[in-house]
C-alpha atoms as a PDB file:
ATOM      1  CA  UNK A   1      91.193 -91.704  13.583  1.00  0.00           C
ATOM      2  CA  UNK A   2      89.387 -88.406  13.216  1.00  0.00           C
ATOM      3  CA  UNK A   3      85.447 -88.241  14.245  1.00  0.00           C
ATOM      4  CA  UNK A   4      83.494 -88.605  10.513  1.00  0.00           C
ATOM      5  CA  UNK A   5      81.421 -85.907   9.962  1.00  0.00           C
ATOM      6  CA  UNK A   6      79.280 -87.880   7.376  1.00  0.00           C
ATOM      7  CA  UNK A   7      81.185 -88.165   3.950  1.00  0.00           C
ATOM      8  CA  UNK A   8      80.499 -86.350   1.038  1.00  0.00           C
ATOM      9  CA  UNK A   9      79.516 -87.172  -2.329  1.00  0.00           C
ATOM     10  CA  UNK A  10      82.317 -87.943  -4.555  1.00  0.00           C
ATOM     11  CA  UNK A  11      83.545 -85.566  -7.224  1.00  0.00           C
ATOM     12  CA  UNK A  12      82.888 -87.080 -10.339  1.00  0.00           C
ATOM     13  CA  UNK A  13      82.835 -84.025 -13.309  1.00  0.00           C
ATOM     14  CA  UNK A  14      85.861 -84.240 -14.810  1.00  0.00           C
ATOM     15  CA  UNK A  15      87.831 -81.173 -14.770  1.00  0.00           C
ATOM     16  CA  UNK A  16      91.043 -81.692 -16.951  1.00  0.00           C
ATOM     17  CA  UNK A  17      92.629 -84.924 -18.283  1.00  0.00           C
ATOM     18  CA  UNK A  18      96.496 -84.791 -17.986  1.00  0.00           C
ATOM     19  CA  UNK A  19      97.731 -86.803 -21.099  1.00  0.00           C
ATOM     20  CA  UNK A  20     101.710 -86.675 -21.846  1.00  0.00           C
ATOM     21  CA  UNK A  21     103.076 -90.267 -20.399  1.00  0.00           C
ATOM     22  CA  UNK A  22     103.664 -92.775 -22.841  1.00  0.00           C
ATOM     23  CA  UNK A  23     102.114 -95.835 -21.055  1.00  0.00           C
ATOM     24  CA  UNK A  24     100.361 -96.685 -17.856  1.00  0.00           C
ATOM     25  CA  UNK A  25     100.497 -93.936 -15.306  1.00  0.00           C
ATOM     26  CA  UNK A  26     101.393 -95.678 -11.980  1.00  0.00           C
ATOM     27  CA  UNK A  27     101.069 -92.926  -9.231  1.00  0.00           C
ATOM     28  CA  UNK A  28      99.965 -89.133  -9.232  1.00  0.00           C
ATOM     29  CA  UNK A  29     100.590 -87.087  -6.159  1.00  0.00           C
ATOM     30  CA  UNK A  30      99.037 -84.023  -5.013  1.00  0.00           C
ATOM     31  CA  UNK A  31     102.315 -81.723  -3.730  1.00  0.00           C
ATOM     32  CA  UNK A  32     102.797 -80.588  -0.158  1.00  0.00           C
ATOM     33  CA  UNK A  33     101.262 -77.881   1.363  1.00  0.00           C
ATOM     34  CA  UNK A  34      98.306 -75.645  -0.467  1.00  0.00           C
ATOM     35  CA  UNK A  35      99.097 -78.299  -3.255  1.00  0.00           C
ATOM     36  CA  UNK A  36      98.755 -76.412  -6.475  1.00  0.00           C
ATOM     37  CA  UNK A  37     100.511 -78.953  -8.394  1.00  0.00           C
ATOM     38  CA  UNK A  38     100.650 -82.571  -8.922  1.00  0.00           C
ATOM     39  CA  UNK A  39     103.309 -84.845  -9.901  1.00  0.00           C
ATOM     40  CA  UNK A  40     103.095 -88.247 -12.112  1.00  0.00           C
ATOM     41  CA  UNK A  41     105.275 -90.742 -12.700  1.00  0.00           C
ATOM     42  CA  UNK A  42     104.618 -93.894 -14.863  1.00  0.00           C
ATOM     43  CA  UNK A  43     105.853 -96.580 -17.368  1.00  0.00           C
ATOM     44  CA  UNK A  44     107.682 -94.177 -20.042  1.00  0.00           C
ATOM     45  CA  UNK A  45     110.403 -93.850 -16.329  1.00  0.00           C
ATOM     46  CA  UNK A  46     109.397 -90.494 -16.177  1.00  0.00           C
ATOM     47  CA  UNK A  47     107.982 -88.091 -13.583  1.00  0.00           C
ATOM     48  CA  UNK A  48     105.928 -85.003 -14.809  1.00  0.00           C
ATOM     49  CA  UNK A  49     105.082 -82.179 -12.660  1.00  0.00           C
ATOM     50  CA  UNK A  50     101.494 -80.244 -13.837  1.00  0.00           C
ATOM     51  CA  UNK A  51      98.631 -77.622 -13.049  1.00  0.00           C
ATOM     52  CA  UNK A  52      96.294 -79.253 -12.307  1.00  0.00           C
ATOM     53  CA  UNK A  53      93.840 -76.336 -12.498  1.00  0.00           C
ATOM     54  CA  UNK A  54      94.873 -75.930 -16.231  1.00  0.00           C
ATOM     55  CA  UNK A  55      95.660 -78.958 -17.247  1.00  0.00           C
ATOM     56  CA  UNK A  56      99.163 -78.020 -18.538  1.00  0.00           C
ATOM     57  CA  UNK A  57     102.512 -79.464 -17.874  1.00  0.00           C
ATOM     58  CA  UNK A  58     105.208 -77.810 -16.694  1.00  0.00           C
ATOM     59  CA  UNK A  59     108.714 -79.579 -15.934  1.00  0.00           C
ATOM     60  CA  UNK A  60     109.396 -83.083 -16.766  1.00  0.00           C
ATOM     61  CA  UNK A  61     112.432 -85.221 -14.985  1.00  0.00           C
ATOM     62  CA  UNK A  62     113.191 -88.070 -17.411  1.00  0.00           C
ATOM     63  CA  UNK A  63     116.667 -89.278 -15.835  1.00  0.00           C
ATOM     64  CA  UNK A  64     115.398 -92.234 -14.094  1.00  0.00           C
ATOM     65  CA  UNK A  65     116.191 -95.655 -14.812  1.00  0.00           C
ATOM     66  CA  UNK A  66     112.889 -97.498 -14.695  1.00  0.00           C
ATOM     67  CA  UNK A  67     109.700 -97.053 -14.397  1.00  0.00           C
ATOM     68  CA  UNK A  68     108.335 -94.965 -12.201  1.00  0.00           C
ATOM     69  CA  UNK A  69     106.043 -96.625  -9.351  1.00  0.00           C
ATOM     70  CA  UNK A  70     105.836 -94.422  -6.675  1.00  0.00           C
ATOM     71  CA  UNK A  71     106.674 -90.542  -5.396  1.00  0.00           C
ATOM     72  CA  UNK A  72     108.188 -89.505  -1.933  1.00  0.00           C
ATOM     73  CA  UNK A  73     109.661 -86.261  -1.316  1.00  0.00           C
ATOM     74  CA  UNK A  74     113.046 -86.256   0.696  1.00  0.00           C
ATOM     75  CA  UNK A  75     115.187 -83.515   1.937  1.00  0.00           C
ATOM     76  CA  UNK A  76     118.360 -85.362   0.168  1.00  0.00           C
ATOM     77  CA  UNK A  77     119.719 -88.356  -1.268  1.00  0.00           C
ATOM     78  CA  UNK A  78     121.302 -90.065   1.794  1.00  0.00           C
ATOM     79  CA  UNK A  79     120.272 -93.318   2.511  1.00  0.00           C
ATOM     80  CA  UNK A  80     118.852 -93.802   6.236  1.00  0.00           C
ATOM     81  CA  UNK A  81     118.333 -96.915   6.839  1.00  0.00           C
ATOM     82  CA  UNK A  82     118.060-100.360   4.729  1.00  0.00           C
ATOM     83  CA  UNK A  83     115.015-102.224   5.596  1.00  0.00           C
ATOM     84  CA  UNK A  84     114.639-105.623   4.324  1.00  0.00           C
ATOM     85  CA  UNK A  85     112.579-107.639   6.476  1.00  0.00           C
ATOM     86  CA  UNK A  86     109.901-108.380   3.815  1.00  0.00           C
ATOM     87  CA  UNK A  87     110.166-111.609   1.255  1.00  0.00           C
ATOM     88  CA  UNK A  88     108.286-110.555  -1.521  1.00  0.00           C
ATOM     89  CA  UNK A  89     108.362-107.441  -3.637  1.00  0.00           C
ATOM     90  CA  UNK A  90     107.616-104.441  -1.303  1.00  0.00           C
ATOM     91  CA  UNK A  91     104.416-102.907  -3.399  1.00  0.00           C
ATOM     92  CA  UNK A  92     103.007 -99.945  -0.884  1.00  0.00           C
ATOM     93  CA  UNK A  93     105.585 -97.319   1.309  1.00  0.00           C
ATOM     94  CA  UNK A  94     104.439 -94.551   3.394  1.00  0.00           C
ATOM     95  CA  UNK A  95     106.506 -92.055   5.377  1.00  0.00           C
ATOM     96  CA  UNK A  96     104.870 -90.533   8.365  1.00  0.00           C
ATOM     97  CA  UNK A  97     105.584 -89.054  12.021  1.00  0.00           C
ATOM     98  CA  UNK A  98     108.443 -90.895  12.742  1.00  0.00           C
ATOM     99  CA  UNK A  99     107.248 -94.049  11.371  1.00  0.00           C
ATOM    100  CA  UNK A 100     107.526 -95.949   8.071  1.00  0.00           C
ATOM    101  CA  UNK A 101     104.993 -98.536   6.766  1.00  0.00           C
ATOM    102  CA  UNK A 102     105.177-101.110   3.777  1.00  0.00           C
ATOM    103  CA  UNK A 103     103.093-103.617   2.381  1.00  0.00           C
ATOM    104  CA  UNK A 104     104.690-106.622   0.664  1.00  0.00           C
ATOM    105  CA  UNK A 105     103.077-109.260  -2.062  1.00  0.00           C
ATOM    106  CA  UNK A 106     103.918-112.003   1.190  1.00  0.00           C
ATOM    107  CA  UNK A 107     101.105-110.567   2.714  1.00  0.00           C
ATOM    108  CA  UNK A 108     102.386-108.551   5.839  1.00  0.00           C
ATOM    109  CA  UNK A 109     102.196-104.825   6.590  1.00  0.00           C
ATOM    110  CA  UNK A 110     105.155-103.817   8.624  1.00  0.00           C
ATOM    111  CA  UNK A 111     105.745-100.952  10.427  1.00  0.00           C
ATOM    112  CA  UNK A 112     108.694 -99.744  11.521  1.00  0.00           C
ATOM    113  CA  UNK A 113     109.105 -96.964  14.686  1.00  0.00           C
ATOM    114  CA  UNK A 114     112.401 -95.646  14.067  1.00  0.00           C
ATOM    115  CA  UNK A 115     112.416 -93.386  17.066  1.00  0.00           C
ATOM    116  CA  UNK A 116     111.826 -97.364  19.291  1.00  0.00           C
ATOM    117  CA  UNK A 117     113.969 -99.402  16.929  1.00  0.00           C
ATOM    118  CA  UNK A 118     110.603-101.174  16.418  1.00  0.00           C
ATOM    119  CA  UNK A 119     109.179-103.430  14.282  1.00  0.00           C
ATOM    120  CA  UNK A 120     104.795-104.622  14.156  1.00  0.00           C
ATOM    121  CA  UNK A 121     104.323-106.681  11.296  1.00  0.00           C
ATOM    122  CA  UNK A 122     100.347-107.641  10.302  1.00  0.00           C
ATOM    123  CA  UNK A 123      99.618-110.598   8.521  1.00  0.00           C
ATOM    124  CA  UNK A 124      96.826-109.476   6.167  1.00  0.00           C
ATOM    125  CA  UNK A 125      96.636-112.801   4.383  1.00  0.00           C
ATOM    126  CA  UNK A 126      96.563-111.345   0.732  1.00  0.00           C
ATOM    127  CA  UNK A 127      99.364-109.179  -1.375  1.00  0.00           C
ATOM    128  CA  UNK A 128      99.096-106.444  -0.202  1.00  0.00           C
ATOM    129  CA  UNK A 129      98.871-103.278  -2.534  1.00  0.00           C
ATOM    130  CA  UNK A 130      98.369-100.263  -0.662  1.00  0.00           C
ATOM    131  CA  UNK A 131      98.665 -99.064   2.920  1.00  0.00           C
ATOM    132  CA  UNK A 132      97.617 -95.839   3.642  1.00  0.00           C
ATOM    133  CA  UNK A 133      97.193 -93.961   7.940  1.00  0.00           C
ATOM    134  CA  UNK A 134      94.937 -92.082   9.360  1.00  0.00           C
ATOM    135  CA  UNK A 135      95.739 -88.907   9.986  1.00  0.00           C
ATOM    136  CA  UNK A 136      95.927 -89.498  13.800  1.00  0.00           C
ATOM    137  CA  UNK A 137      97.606 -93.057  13.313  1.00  0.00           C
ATOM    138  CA  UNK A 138      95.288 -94.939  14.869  1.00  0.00           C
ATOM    139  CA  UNK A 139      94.343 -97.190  12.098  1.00  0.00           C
ATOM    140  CA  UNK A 140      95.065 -97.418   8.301  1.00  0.00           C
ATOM    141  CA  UNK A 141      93.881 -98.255   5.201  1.00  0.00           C
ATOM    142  CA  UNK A 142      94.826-101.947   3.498  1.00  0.00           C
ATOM    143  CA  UNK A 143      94.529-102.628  -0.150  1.00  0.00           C
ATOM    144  CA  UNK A 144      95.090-106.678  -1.013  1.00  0.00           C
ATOM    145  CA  UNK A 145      94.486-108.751  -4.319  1.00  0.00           C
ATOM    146  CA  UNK A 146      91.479-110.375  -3.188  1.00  0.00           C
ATOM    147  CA  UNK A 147      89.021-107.332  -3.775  1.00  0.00           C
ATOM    148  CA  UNK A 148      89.096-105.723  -0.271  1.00  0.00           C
ATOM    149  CA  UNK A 149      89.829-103.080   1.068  1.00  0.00           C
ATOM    150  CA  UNK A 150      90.202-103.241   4.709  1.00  0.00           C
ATOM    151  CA  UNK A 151      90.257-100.990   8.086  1.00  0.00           C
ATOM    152  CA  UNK A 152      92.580-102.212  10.416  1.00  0.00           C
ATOM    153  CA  UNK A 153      93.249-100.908  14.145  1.00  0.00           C
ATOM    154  CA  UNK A 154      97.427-100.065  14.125  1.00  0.00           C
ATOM    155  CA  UNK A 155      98.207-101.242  17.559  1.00  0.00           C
ATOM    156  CA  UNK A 156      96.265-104.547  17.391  1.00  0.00           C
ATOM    157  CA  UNK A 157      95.739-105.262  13.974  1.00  0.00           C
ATOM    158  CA  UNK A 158      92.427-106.223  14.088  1.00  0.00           C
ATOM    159  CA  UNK A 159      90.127-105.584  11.686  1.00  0.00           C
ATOM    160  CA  UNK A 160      87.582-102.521  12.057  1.00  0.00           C
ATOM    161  CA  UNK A 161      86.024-102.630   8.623  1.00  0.00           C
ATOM    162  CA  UNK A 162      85.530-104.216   5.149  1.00  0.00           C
ATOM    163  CA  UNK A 163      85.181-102.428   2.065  1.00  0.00           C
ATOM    164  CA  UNK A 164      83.801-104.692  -0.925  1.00  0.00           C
ATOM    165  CA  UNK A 165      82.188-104.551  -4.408  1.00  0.00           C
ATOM    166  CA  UNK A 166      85.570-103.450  -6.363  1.00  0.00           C
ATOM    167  CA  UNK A 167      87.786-105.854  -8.862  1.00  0.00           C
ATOM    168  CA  UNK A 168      91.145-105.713  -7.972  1.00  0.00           C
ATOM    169  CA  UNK A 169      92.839-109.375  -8.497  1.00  0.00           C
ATOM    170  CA  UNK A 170      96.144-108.815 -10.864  1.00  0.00           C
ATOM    171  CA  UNK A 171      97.130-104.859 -10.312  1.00  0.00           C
ATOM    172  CA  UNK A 172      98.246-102.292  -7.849  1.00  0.00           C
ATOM    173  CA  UNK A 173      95.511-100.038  -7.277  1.00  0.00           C
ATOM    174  CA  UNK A 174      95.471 -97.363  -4.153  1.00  0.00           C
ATOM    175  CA  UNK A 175      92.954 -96.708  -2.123  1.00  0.00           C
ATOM    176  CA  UNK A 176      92.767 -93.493   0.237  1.00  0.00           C
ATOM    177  CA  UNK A 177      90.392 -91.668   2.679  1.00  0.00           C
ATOM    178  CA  UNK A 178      88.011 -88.787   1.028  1.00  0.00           C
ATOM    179  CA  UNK A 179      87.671 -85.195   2.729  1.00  0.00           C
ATOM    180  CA  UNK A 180      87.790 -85.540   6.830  1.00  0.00           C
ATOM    181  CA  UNK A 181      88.386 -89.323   6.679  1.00  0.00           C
ATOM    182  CA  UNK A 182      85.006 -89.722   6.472  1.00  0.00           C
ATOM    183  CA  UNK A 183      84.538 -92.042   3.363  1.00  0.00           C
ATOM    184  CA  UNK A 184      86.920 -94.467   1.447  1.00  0.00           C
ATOM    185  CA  UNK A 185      87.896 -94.319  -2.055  1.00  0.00           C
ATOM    186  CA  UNK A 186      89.189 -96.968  -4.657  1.00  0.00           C
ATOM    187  CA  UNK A 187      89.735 -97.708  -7.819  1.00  0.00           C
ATOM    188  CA  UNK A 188      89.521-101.232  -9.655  1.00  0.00           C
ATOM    189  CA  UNK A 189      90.402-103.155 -12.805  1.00  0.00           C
ATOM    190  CA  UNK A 190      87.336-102.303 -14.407  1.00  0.00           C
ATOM    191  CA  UNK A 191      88.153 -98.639 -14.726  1.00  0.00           C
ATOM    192  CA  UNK A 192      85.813 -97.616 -11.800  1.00  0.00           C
ATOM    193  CA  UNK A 193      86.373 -95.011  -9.248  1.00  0.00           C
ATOM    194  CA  UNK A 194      84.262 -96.667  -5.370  1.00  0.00           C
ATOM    195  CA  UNK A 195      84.000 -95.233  -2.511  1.00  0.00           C
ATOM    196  CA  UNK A 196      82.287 -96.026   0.877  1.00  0.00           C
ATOM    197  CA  UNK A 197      80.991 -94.412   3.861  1.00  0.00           C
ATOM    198  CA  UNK A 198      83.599 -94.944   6.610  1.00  0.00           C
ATOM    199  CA  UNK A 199      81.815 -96.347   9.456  1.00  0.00           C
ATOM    200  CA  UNK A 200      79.004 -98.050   7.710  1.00  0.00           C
ATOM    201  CA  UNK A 201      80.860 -99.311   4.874  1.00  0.00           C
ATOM    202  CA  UNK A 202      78.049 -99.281   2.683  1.00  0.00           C
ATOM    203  CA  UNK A 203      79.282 -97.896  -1.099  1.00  0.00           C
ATOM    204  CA  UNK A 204      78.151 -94.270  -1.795  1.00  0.00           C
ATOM    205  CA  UNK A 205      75.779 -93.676  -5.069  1.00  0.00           C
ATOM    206  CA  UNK A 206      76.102 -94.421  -7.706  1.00  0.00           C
ATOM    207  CA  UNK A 207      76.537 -98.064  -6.855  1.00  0.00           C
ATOM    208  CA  UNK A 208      77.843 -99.436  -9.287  1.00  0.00           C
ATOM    209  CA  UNK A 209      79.926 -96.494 -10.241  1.00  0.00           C
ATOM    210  CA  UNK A 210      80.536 -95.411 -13.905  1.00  0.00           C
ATOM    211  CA  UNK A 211      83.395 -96.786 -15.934  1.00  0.00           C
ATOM    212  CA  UNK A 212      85.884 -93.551 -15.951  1.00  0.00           C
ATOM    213  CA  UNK A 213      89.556 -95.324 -17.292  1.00  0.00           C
ATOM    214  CA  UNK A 214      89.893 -97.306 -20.247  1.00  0.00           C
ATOM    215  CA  UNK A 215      91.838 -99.621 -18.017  1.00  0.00           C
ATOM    216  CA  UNK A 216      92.717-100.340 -14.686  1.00  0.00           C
ATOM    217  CA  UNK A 217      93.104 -97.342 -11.950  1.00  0.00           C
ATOM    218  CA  UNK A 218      96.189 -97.317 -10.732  1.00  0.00           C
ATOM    219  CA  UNK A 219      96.012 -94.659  -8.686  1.00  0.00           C
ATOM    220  CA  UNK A 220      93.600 -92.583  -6.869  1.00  0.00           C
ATOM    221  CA  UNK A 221      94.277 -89.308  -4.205  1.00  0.00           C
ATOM    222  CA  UNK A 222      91.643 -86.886  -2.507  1.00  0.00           C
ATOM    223  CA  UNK A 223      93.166 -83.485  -2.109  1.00  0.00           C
ATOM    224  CA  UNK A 224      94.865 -82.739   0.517  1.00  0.00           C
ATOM    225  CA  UNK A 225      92.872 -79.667   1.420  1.00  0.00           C
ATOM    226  CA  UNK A 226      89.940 -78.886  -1.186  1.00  0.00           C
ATOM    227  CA  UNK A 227      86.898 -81.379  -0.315  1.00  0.00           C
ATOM    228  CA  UNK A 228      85.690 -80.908  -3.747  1.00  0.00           C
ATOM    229  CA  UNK A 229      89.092 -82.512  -5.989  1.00  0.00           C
ATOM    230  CA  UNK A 230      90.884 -85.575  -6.783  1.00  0.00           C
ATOM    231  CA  UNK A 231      92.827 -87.353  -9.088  1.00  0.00           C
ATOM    232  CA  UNK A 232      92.573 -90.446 -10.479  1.00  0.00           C
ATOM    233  CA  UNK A 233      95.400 -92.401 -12.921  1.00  0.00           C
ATOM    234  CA  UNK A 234      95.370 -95.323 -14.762  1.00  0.00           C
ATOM    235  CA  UNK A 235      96.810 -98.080 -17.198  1.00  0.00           C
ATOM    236  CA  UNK A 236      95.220 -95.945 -20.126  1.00  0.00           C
ATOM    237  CA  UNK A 237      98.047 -93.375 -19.767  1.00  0.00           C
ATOM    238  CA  UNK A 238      96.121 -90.505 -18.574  1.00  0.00           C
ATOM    239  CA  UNK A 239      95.376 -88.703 -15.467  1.00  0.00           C
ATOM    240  CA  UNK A 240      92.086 -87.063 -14.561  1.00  0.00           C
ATOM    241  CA  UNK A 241      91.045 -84.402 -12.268  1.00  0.00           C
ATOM    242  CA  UNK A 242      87.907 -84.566 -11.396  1.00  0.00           C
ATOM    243  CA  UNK A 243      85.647 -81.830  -9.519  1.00  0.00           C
ATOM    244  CA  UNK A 244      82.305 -81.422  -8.160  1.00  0.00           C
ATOM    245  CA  UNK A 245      79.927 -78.893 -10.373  1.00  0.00           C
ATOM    246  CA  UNK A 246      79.926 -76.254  -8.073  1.00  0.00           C
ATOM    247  CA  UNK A 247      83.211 -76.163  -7.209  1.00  0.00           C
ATOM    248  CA  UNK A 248      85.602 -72.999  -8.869  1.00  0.00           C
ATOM    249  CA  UNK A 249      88.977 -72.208  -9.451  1.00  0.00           C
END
């Protein structure tokens, strides 16, 4: 895990609301690289590529039969490798260095080293919707049904922080890291947008944040590279980019 720097506040003026999907919008990704464009997919099975600076919409891919619940970019279509070790619907992947990491509604995380042939599972004792790595791999990020989000050390799997005060009981929501790693950010049930400072855990003003979605956030994802955007997406159908006031572009 990277040294926090002291996080920063979080971007809350909204910039652009991106508002084509008919139906809950279940993930929005920021794309690789400078990431100029995001991609959406939701409950109308399709995914939507956009400007996010502009707010417009540029391609959509509609030839997918159901809906859409998560986005991973491959270099083809070939299958690698089944993995099938979980017994309950597998809610969270993430593809990284070598390694692949799930989180199932039985309560595990599981990840598998597929340069070792090696499997760590960590029983997290809740469904568990969202597992997301440090940079360094060190530790990741653990969203479960009972309202936490949790820090947990990747070779033990022992807990290194709790992250309270959110609603999240019945739906998928993501949580992430903000700029540098240095604060964590979720969204809830209740159409709020939390976040945290890293090491403290203590929830960054305003606490208790405003009421941003009409329904649950599904979805939430710091840019990659600009400290001052993210994106936020939610059962209401719309996604939001939101920016701090001084930002430009």
């Amino acid at each position: 895990m990277g040294t926090s720097q002291g996080p920063k506040a979080l971007a809350r003026n909204l910039h652009v609301t991106l508002a084509n999907h008919k139906g809950p919008v279940h993930v929005a990704r920021y794309a690789k690289g400078i990431a100029k464009y995001v991609l959406t997919g939701g409950q109308d099975r399709t995914v939507r590529l956009w400007n996010p600076t502009l707010g417009t919409e540029i391609k959509v891919y509609a030839a997918h039969g159901y809906e859409v619940l998560s986005l991973c970019v491959a270099q083809n279509r070939q299958a690698i490798q089944v993995l099938d070790e979980a017994r309950d619907a597998v809610q969270t992947l993430h593809i990284s260095h070598g390694t692949i990491m799930t989180g199932s509604v039985d309560g595990y995380v599981r990840t598998y080293d597929l340069r070792m042939g090696q499997l760590r599972s960590d029983f997290i004792g809740h469904p568990v919707t969202s597992v997301i790595p440090t940079q360094d791999g060190q530790s990741y990020l653990v969203t479960t049904l009972d309202s936490h989000v949790r820090l947990m050390d990747a070779s033990t799997g022992t807990l290194l922080n709790d992250f309270t005060g959110h609603s999240v009981k019945e739906y998928r929501c993501r949580s992430c890291f903000g700029h540098g790693e240095a604060s964590v950010i979720c969204g809830d049930e209740n159409g709020m947008v939390w976040a945290w400072d890293l090491l403290d855990a203590k929830p960054l003003p305003p606490n208790p944040p405003p009421k941003v979605h009409d329904k649950v956030i599904m979805w939430v994802e710091h840019h990659p590279v600009d400290d001052n955007e993210m994106i936020t997406a939610g059962g209401d159908g719309v996604v939001k980019v939101w920016r701090h006031p001084d930002s430009t572009g």
